[in-house]
C-alpha atoms as a PDB file:
ATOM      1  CA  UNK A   1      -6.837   5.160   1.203  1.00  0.00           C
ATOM      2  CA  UNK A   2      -5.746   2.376  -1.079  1.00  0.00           C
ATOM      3  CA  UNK A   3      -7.244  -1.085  -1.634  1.00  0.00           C
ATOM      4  CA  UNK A   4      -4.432  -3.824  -1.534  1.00  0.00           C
ATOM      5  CA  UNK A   5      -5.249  -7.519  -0.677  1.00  0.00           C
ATOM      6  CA  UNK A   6      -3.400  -9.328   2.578  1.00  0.00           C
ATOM      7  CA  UNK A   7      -1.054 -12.618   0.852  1.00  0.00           C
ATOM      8  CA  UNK A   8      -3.414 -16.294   1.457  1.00  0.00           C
ATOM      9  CA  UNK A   9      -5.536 -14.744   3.434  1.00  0.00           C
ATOM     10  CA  UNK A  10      -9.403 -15.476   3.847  1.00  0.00           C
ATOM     11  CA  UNK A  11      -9.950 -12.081   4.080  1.00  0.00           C
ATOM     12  CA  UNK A  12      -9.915 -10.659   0.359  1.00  0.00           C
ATOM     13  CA  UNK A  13      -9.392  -7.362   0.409  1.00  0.00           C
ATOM     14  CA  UNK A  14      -8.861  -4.308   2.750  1.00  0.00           C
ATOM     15  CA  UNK A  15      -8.686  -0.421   2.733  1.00  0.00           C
ATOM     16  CA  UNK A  16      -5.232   0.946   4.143  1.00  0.00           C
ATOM     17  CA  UNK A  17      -4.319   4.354   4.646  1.00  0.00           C
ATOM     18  CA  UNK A  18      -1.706   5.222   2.471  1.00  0.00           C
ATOM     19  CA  UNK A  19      -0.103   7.845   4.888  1.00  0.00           C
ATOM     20  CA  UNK A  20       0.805   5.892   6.961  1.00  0.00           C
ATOM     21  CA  UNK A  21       3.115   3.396   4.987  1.00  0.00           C
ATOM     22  CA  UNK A  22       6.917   3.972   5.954  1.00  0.00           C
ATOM     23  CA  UNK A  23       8.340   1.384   3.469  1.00  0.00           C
ATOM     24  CA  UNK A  24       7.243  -1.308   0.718  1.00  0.00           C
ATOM     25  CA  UNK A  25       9.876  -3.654   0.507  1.00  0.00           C
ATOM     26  CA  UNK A  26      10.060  -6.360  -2.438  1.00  0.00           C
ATOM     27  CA  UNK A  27      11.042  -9.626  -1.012  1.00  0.00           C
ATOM     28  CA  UNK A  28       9.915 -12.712  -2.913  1.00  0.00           C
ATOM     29  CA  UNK A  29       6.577 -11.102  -1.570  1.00  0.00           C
ATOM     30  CA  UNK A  30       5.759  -7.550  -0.901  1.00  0.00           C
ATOM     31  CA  UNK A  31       5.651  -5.910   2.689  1.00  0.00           C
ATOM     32  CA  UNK A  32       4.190  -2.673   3.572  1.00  0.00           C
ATOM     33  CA  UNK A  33       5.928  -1.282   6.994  1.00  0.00           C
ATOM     34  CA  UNK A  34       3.824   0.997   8.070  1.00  0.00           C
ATOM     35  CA  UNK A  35       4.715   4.134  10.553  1.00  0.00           C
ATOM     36  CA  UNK A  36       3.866   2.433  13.888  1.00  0.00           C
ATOM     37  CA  UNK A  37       6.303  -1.132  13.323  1.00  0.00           C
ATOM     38  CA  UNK A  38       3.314  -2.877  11.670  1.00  0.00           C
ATOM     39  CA  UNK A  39       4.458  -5.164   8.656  1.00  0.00           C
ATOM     40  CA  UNK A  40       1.704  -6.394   6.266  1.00  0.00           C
ATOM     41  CA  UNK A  41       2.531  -8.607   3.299  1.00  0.00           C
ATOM     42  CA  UNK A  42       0.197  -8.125   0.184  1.00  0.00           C
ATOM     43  CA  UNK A  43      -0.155 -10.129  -2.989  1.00  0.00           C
ATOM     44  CA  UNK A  44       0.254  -6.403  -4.751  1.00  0.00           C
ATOM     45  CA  UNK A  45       3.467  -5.562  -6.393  1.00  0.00           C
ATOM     46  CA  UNK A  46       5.750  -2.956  -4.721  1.00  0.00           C
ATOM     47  CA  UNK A  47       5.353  -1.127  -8.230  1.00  0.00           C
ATOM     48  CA  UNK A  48       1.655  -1.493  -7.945  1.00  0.00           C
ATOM     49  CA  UNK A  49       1.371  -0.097  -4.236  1.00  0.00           C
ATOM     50  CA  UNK A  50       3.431   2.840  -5.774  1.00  0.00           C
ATOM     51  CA  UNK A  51       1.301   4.015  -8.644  1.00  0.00           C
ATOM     52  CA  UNK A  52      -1.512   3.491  -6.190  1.00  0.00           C
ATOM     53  CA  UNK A  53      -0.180   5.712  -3.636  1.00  0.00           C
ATOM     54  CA  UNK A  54       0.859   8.019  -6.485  1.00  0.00           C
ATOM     55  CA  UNK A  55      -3.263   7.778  -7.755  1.00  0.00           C
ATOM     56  CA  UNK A  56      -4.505   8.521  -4.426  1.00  0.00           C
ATOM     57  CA  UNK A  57      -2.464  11.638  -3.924  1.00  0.00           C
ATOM     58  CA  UNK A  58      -2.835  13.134  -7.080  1.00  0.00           C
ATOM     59  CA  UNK A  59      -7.170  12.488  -6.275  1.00  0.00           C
ATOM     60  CA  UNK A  60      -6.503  14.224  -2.923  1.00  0.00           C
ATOM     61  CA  UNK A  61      -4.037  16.958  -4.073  1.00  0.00           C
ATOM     62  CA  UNK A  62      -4.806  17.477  -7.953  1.00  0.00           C
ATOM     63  CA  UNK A  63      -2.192  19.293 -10.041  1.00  0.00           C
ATOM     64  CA  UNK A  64      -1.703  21.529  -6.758  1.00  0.00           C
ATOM     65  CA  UNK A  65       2.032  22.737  -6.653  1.00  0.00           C
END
């Protein structure tokens, strides 16, 4: 799970499941396409949704090869 925060939105932030992102494409804003169609756009940089996805596996995983 990742913490990202939804683009002028009342709602600050939110917890998304990282497994289930499909793409993170950088148009003048970022949007997260996630497995099932859904698109979310998130004031997060596609860089930034990387290294977080990259963070969260490497907590779930470790060094495991």
């Amino acid at each position: 799970m990742i913490k990202v925060t939804r683009l002028k939105s009342q709602d600050h932030d939110f917890v998304l499941n990282a497994e289930l992102i499909e793409t993170i494409e950088k148009t003048p804003d970022t949007v997260i396409t996630l497995v099932n169609g859904k698109k979310l756009i998130v004031e997060e940089t596609s860089e930034e949704i990387v290294r977080k996805v990259m963070d969260y596996r490497r907590a779930i995983f470790g060094n495991w090869r």
